[in-house]
Protein backbone atom coordinates (compact mmCIF):
# COMPACT_ATOMS: atom_id res chain seq x y z
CA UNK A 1 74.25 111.10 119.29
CA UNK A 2 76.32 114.01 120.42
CA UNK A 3 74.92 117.64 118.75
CA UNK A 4 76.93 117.99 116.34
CA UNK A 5 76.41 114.12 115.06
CA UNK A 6 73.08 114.77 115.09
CA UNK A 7 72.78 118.31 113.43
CA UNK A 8 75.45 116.62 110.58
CA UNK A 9 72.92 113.59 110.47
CA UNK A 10 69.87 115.94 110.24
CA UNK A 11 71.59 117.94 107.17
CA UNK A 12 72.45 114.34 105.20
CA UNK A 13 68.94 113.13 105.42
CA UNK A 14 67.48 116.69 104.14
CA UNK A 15 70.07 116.73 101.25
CA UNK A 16 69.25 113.31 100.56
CA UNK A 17 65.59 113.38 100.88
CA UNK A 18 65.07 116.96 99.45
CA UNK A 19 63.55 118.70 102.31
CA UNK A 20 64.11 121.80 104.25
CA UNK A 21 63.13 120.65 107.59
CA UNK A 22 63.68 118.14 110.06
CA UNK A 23 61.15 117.04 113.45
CA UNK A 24 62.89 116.21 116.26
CA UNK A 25 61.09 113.95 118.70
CA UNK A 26 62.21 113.34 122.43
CA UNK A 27 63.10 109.43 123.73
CA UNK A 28 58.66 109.42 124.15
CA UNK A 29 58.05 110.90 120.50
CA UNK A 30 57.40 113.46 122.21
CA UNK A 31 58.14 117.03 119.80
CA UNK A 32 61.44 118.66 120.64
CA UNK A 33 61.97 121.04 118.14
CA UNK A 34 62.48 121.89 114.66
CA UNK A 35 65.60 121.82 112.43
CA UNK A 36 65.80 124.26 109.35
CA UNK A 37 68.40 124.86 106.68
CA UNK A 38 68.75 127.95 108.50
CA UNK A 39 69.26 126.29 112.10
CA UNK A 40 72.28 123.82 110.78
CA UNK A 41 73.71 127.47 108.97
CA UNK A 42 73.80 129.38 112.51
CA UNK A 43 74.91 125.65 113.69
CA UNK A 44 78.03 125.42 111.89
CA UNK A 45 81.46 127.10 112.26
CA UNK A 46 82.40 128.29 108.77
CA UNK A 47 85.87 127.92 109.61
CA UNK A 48 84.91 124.23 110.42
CA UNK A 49 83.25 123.71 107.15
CA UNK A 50 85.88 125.09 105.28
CA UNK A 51 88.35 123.14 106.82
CA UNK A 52 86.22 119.90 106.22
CA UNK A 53 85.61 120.71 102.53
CA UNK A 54 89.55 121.09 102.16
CA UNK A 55 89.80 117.60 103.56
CA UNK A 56 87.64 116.35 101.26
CA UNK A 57 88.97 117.59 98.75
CA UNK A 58 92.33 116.40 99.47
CA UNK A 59 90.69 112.99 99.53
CA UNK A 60 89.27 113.12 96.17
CA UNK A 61 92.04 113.73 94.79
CA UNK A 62 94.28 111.24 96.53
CA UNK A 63 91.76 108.78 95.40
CA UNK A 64 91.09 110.22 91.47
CA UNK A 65 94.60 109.90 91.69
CA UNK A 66 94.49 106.28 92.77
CA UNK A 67 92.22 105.51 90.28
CA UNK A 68 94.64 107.04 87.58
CA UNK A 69 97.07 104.96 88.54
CA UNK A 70 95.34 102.11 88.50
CA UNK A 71 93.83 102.46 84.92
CA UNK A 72 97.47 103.69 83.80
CA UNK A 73 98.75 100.01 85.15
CA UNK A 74 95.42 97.73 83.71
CA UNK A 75 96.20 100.09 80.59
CA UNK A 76 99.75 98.86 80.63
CA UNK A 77 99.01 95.22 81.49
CA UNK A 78 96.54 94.90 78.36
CA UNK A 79 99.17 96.76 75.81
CA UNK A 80 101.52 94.07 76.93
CA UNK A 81 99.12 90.69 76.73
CA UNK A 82 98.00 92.35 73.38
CA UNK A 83 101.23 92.21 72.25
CA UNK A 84 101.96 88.61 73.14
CA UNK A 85 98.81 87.43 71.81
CA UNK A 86 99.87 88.98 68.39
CA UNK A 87 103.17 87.53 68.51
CA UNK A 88 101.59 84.06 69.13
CA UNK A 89 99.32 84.40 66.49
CA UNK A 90 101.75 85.68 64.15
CA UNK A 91 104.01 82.32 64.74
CA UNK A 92 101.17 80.29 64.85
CA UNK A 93 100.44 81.88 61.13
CA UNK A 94 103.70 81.24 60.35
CA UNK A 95 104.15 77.54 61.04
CA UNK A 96 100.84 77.40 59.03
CA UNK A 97 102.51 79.27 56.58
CA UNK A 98 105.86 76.94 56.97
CA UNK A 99 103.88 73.64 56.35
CA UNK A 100 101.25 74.47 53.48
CA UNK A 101 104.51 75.43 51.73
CA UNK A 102 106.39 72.30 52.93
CA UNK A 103 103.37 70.22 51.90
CA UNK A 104 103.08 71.48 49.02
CA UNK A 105 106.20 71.09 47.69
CA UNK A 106 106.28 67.58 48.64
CA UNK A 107 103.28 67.03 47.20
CA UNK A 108 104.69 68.71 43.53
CA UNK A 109 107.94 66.54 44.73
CA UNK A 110 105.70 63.18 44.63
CA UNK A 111 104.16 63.83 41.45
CA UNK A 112 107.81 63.91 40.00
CA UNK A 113 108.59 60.81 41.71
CA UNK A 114 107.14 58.76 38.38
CA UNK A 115 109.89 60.15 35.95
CA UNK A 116 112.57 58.63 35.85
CA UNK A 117 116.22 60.63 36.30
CA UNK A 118 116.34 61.05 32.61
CA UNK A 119 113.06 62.00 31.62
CA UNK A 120 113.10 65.22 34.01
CA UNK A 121 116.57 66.38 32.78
């Protein structure tokens, strides 16, 4: 690892573990040095930090914007198989509709069927 791999690696595993210091060991465990939160400051180029936390940035956005996108197209996907399961179930309720009435009438036209021509008029 190069110094500046390693000093970046050494700052992501205090930030992640929640410590201020780091041991560094040689190839024989043998004890090299220590790395403070004040070592990687003096370390780093502010310029260089700046410049990376702009490019982040830039990246977060590019990908919250992504993301917008993408729930702005599921969004629009579900509005539209919404609406064509409501139009199938509103024909489907109106063939039920369509045939309890035509059943029914032919049911009121059988009971009729009994009288003769001139009895019903």
């Amino acid at each position: 690892m190069q110094g500046d791999e390693f000093l970046w690696a050494a700052q992501q595993q205090m930030e992640e573990r929640r410590i201020r210091r780091v041991v560094v060991t040689g190839e024989r465990g043998n004890l090299v040095g220590i790395v403070t939160q004040t070592t990687l400051l003096r370390a780093f180029n502010p310029i260089e930090i700046y410049n990376l936390a702009e490019n982040l940035k830039q990246k977060v956005n590019r990908l919250y914007a992504l993301k917008l996108a993408l729930w702005e197209r599921r969004n629009q996907e579900l509005q539209e198989e919404v609406a064509a399961q409501t139009q199938r179930i509103q024909t489907q309720a109106q063939r039920d509709r369509l045939s309890r009435e035509y059943f029914h009438n032919h049911s009121q036209l059988r009971g009729l069927s009994h009288y003769s021509p001139e009895a019903l008029g």
